[in-house]
Protein backbone atom coordinates (compact mmCIF):
# COMPACT_ATOMS: atom_id res chain seq x y z
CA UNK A 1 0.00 0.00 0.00
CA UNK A 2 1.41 3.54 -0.91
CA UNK A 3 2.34 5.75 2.33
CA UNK A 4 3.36 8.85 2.31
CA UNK A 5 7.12 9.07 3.88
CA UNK A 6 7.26 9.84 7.76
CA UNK A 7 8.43 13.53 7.54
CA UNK A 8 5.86 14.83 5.31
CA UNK A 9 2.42 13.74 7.34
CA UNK A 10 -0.69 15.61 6.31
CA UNK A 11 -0.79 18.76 8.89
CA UNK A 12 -3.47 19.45 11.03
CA UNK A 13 -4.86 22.25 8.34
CA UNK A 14 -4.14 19.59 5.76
CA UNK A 15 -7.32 20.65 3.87
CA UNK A 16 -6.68 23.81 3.02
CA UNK A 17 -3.46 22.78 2.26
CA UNK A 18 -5.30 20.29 -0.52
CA UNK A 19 -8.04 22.48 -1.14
CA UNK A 20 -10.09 19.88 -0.27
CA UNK A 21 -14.29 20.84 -1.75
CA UNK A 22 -17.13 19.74 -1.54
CA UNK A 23 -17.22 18.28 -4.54
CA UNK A 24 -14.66 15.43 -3.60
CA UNK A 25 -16.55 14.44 -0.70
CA UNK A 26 -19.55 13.75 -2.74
CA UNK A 27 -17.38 11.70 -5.29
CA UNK A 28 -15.44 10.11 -2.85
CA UNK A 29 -19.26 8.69 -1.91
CA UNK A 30 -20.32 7.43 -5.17
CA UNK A 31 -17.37 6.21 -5.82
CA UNK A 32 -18.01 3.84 -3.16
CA UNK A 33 -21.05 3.34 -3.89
CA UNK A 34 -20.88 2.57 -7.41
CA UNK A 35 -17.05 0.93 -7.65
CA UNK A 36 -17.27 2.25 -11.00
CA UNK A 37 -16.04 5.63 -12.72
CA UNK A 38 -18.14 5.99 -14.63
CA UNK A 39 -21.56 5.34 -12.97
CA UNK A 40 -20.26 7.51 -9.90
CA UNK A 41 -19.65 10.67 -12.59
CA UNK A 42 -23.12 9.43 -13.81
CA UNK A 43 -25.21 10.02 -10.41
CA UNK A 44 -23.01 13.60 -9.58
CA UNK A 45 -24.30 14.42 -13.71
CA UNK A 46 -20.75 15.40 -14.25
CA UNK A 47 -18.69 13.79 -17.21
CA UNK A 48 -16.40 10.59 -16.70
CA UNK A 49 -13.06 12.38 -17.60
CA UNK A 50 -14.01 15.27 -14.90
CA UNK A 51 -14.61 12.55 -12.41
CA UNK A 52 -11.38 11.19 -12.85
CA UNK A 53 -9.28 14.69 -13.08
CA UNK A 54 -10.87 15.49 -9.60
CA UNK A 55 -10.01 12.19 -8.48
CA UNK A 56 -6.76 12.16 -9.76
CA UNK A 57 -6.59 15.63 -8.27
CA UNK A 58 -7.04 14.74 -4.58
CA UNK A 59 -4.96 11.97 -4.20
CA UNK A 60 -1.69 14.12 -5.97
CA UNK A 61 -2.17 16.55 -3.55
CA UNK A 62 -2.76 14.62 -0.73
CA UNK A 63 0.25 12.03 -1.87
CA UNK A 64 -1.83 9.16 -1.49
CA UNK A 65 -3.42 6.64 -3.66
CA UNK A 66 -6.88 6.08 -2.35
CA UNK A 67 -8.29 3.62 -4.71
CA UNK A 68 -7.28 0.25 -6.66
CA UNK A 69 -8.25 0.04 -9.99
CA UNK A 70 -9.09 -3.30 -11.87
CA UNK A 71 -11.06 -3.95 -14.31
CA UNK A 72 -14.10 -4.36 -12.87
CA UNK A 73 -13.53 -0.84 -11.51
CA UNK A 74 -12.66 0.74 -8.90
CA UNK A 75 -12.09 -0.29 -4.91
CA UNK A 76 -10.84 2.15 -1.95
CA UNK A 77 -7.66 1.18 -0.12
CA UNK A 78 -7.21 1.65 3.56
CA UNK A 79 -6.67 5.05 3.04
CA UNK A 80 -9.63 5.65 0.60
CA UNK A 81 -11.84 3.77 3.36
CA UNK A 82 -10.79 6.52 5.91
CA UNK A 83 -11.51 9.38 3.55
CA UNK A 84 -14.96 7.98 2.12
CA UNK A 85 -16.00 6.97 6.51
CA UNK A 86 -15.30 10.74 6.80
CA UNK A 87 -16.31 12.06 3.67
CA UNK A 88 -20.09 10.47 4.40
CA UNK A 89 -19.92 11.97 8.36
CA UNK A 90 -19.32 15.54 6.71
CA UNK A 91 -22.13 14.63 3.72
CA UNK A 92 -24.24 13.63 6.73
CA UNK A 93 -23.67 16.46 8.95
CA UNK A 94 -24.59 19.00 6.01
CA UNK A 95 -27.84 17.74 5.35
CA UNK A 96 -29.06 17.71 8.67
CA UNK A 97 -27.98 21.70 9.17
CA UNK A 98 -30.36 21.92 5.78
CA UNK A 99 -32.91 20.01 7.81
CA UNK A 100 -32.60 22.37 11.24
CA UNK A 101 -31.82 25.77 9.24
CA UNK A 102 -35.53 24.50 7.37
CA UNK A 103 -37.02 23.47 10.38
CA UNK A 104 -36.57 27.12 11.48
CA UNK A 105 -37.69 28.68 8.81
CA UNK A 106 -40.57 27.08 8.87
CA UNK A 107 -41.20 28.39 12.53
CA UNK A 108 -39.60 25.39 14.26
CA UNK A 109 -37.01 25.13 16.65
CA UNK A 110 -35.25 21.98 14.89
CA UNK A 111 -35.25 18.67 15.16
CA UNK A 112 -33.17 16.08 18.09
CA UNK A 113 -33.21 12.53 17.31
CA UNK A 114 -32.66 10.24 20.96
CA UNK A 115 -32.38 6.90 21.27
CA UNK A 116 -33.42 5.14 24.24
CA UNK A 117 -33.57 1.71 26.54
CA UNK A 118 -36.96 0.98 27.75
CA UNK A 119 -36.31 2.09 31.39
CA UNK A 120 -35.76 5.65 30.90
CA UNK A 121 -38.57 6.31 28.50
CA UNK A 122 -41.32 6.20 31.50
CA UNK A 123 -40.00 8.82 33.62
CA UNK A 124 -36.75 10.52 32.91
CA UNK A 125 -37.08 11.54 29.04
CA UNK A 126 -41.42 11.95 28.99
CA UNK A 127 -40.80 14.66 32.10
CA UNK A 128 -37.62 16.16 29.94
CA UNK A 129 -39.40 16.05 26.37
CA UNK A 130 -42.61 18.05 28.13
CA UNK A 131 -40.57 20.39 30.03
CA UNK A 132 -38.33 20.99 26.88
CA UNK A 133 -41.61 21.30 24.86
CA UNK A 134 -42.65 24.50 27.10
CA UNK A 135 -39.59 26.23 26.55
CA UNK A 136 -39.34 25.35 22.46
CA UNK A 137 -42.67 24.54 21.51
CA UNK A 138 -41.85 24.28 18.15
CA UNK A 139 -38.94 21.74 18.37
CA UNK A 140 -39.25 18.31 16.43
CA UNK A 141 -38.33 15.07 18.59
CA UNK A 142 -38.06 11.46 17.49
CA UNK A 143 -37.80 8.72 20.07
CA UNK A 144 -36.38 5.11 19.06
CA UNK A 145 -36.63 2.30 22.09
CA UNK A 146 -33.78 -0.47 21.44
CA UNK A 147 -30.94 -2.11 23.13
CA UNK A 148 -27.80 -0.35 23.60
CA UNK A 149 -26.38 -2.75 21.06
CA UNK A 150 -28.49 -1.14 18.51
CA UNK A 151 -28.71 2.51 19.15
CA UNK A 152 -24.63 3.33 20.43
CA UNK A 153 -23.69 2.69 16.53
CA UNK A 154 -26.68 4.88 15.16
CA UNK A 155 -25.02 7.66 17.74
CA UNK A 156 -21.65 7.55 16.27
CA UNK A 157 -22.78 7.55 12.31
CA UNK A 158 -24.97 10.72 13.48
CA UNK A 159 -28.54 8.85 13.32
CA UNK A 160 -28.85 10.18 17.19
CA UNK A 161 -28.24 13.28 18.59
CA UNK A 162 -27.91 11.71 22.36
CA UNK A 163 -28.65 8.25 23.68
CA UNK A 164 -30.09 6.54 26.91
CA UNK A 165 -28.36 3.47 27.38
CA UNK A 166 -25.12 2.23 27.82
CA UNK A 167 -21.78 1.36 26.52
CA UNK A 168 -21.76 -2.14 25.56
CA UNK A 169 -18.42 -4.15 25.15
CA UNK A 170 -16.28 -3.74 21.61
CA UNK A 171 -17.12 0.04 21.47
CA UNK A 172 -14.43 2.73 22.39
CA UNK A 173 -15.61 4.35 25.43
CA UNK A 174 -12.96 7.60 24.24
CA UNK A 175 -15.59 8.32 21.99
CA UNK A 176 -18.62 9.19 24.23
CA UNK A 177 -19.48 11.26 26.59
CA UNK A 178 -21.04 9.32 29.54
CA UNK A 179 -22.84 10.68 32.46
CA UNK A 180 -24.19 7.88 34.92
CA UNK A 181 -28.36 7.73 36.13
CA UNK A 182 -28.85 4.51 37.67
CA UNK A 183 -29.23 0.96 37.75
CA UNK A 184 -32.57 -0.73 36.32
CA UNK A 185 -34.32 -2.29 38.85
CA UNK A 186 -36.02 -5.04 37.70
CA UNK A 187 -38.57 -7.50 38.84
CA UNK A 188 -40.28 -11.28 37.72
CA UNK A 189 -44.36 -10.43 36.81
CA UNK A 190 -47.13 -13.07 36.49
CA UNK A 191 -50.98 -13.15 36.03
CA UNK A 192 -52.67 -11.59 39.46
CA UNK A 193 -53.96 -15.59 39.92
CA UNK A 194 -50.70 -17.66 39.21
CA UNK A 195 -50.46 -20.27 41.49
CA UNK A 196 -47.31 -19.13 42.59
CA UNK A 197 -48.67 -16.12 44.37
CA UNK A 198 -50.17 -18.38 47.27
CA UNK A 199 -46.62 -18.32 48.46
CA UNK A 200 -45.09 -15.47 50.01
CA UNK A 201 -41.19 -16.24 49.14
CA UNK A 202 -41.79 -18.57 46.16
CA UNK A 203 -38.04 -19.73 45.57
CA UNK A 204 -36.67 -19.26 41.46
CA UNK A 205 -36.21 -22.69 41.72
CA UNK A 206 -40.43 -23.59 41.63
CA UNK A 207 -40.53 -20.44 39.09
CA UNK A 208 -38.38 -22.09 36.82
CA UNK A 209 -40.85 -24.83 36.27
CA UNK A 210 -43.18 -22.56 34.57
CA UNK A 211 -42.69 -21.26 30.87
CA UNK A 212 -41.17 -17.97 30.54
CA UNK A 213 -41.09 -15.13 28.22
CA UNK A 214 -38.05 -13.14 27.49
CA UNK A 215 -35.84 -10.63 25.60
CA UNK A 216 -33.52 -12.66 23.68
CA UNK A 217 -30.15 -13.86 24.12
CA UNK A 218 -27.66 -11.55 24.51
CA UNK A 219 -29.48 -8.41 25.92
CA UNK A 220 -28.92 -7.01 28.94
CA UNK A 221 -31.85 -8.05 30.85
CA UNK A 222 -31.62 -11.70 29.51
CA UNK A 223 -28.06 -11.78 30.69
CA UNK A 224 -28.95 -10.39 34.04
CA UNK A 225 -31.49 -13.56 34.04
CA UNK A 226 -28.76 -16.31 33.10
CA UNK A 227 -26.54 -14.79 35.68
CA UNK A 228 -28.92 -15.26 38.14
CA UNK A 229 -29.61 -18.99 37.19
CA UNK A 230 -25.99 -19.86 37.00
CA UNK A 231 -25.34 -17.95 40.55
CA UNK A 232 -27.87 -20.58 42.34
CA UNK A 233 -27.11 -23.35 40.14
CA UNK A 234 -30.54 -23.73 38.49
CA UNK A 235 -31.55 -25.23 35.22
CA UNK A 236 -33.24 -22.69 32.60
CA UNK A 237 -36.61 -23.14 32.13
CA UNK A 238 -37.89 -25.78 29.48
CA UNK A 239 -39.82 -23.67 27.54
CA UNK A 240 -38.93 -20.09 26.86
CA UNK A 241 -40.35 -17.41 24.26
CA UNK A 242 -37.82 -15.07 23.12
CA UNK A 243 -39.16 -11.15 22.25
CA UNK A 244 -38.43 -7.41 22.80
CA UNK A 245 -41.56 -6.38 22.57
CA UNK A 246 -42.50 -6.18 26.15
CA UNK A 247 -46.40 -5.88 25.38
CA UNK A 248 -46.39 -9.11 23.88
CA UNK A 249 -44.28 -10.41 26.98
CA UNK A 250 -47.36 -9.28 29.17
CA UNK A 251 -50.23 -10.73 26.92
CA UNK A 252 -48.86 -14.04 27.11
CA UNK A 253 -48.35 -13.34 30.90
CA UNK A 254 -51.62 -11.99 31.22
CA UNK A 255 -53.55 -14.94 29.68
CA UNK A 256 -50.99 -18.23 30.70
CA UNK A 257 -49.26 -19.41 33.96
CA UNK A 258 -45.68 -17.89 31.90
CA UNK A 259 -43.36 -15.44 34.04
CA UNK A 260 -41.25 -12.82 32.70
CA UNK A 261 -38.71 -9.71 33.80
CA UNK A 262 -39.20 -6.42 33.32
CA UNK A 263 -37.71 -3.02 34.79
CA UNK A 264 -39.65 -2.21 37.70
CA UNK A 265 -40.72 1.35 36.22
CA UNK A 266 -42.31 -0.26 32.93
CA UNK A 267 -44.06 -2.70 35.62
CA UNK A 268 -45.29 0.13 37.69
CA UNK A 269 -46.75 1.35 34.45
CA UNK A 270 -47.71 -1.45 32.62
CA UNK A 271 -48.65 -3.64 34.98
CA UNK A 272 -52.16 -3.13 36.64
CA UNK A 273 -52.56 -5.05 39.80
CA UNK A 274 -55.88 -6.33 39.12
CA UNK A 275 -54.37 -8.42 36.27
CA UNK A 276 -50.35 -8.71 37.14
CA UNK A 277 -48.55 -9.47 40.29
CA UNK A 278 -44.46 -8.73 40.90
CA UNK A 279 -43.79 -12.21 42.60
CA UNK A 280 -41.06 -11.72 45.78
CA UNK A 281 -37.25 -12.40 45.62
CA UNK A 282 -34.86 -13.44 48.34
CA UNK A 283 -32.52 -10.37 46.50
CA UNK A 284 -32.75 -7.37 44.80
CA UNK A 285 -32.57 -7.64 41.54
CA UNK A 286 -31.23 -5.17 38.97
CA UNK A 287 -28.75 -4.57 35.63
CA UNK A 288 -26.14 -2.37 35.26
CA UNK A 289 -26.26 1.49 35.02
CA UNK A 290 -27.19 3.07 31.77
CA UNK A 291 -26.46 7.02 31.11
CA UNK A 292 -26.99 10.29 28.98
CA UNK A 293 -24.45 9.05 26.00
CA UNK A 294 -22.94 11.86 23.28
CA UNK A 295 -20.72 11.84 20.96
CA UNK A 296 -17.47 13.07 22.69
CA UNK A 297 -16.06 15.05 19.47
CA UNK A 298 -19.63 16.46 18.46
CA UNK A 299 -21.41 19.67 19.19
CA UNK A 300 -24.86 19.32 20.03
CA UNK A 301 -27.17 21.06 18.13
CA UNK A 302 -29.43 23.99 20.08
CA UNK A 303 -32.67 21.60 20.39
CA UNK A 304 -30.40 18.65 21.59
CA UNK A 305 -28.62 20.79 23.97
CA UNK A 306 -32.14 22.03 25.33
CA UNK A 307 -33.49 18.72 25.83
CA UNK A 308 -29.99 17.14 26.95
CA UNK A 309 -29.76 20.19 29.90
CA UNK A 310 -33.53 19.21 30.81
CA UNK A 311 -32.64 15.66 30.85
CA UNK A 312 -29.96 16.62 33.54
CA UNK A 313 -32.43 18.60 35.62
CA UNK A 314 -34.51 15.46 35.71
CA UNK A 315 -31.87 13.16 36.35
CA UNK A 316 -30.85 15.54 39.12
CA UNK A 317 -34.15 15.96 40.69
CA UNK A 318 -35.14 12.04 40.74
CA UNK A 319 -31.63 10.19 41.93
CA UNK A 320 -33.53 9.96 44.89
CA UNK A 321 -35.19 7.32 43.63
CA UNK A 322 -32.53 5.02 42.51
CA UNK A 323 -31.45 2.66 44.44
CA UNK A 324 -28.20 2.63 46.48
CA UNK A 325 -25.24 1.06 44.86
């Protein structure tokens, strides 16, 4: 692979050095997406030899060859993945100041896009998002509910403006900022009749005879749930029916003798007491702590900051009720 030589490294300001446009971010783009000169000069309606001059263009200045050529066309090198990563961030990061500059136009206050984990989505961020809608009544908010495993790499392409959740495992924690809430509590729910509520301390061991419903391997809760079986040395349950979808989980709880586990704040919710009961453990029960996540290199726009500063005020005002760690 061409590299430059080791005293004559791009310097910080290497773009203007370059003279790095717009233009070569968008080709660097359909260049990937297209492997072929020709088609990528197609979809920026700019002629093939023009598309290869500014190719050519970039990677004299910049001393580095960015893409292989064969004959099927064209594929980026190590260095050509870096610049076409980036080049799509900066692509990215345009459009969405198009969609906030419109959104204000248009009377708005822009837009904040926030990912979540269940938990926080009953108390913390419905109290921010209405106290945040007083003060910018005209600001556009979309929610998402997944597992941390889905939403932290939405956050770093720029999807999300801020998360609720954690960081799992395999991510670089450099790249966030993380500010702590609290641990889930969570709690086992069955039908208000289940013939385990006759007991006062049923044991997990006569739960685990009953069929279960659960969020599927590898989540957070579900691995909370193994732990627990592997810590008393009990056998999973015969039959168990994997879902996220935690109204489904209650349905099937609601009409069967199956158990499940839930956060305790999407029980208290959820969960009326004429239909569900929260059966009794010997310990409390709850997953690791989740947090307000940003991107650590990334200014927030004004909306995000809003509801992000709101979200603190919340946080602030109900650690009370988390429990003690």
């Amino acid at each position: 692979m061409t590299r430059a030589v080791d005293n004559d490294d791009l310097a910080p300001d290497w773009y203007l050095d370059v003279r790095l446009k717009l233009r070569h971010m968008q080709l660097l783009a359909a260049l990937d997406d297209h492997r072929n000169l020709h088609r990528a000069a197609n979809s920026l309606g700019i002629s093939q030899p023009a598309a290869s001059k500014l190719l050519g263009d970039l990677e004299q200045r910049l001393r580095l060859k960015l893409f292989e050529r064969h004959s099927r066309g064209l594929e980026p090198n190590w260095y050509g993945e870096i610049m076409v990563r980036h080049a799509r961030t900066m692509l990215s990061s345009l459009k969405q100041t198009g969609d906030e500059l419109n959104a204000l136009k248009a009377g708005n206050a822009g837009t904040v896009a926030v990912g979540t984990v269940m938990d926080p989505t009953v108390t913390l961020l419905t109290q921010a998002l209405e106290e945040t809608r007083l003060d910018l009544p005209g600001l556009k908010v979309s929610v998402d509910v997944d597992v941390s495993q889905a939403l932290i790499p939405r956050l770093l392409n720029g999807e999300l403006d801020l998360a609720l959740c954690r960081i799992p495992a395999g991510f670089n924690a450099g790249d966030f900022v993380f500010e702590e809430i609290g641990e889930e509590a969570i709690c086992i729910v069955c039908r208000h009749d289940h013939p385990l509520t006759v007991s006062n301390s049923p044991d997990l061991a006569a739960m685990m005879r009953y069929p279960w419903v659960l969020q599927p391997s590898g989540s957070l809760m579900r691995q909370r749930f193994d732990y627990l079986l592997t810590y008393h040395g009990l056998t999973p349950p015969l039959q168990i029916v994997d879902t996220p979808d935690i109204l489904v989980s209650l349905a099937l709880v609601s009409a069967t003798d199956t158990l499940t586990v839930t956060t305790q704040e999407v029980a208290d919710l959820l969960c009326d007491r004429g239909r569900f009961r929260l059966l009794p453990t010997r310990e409390a029960l709850s997953v690791q702590p989740y947090g307000l996540v940003t991107r650590r290199e990334t200014r927030l726009s004004p909306g995000a900051a809003a509801l992000s500063t709101r979200l603190r005020d919340v946080i602030r005002r109900q650690s009370w009720r988390r429990p003690a760690r």
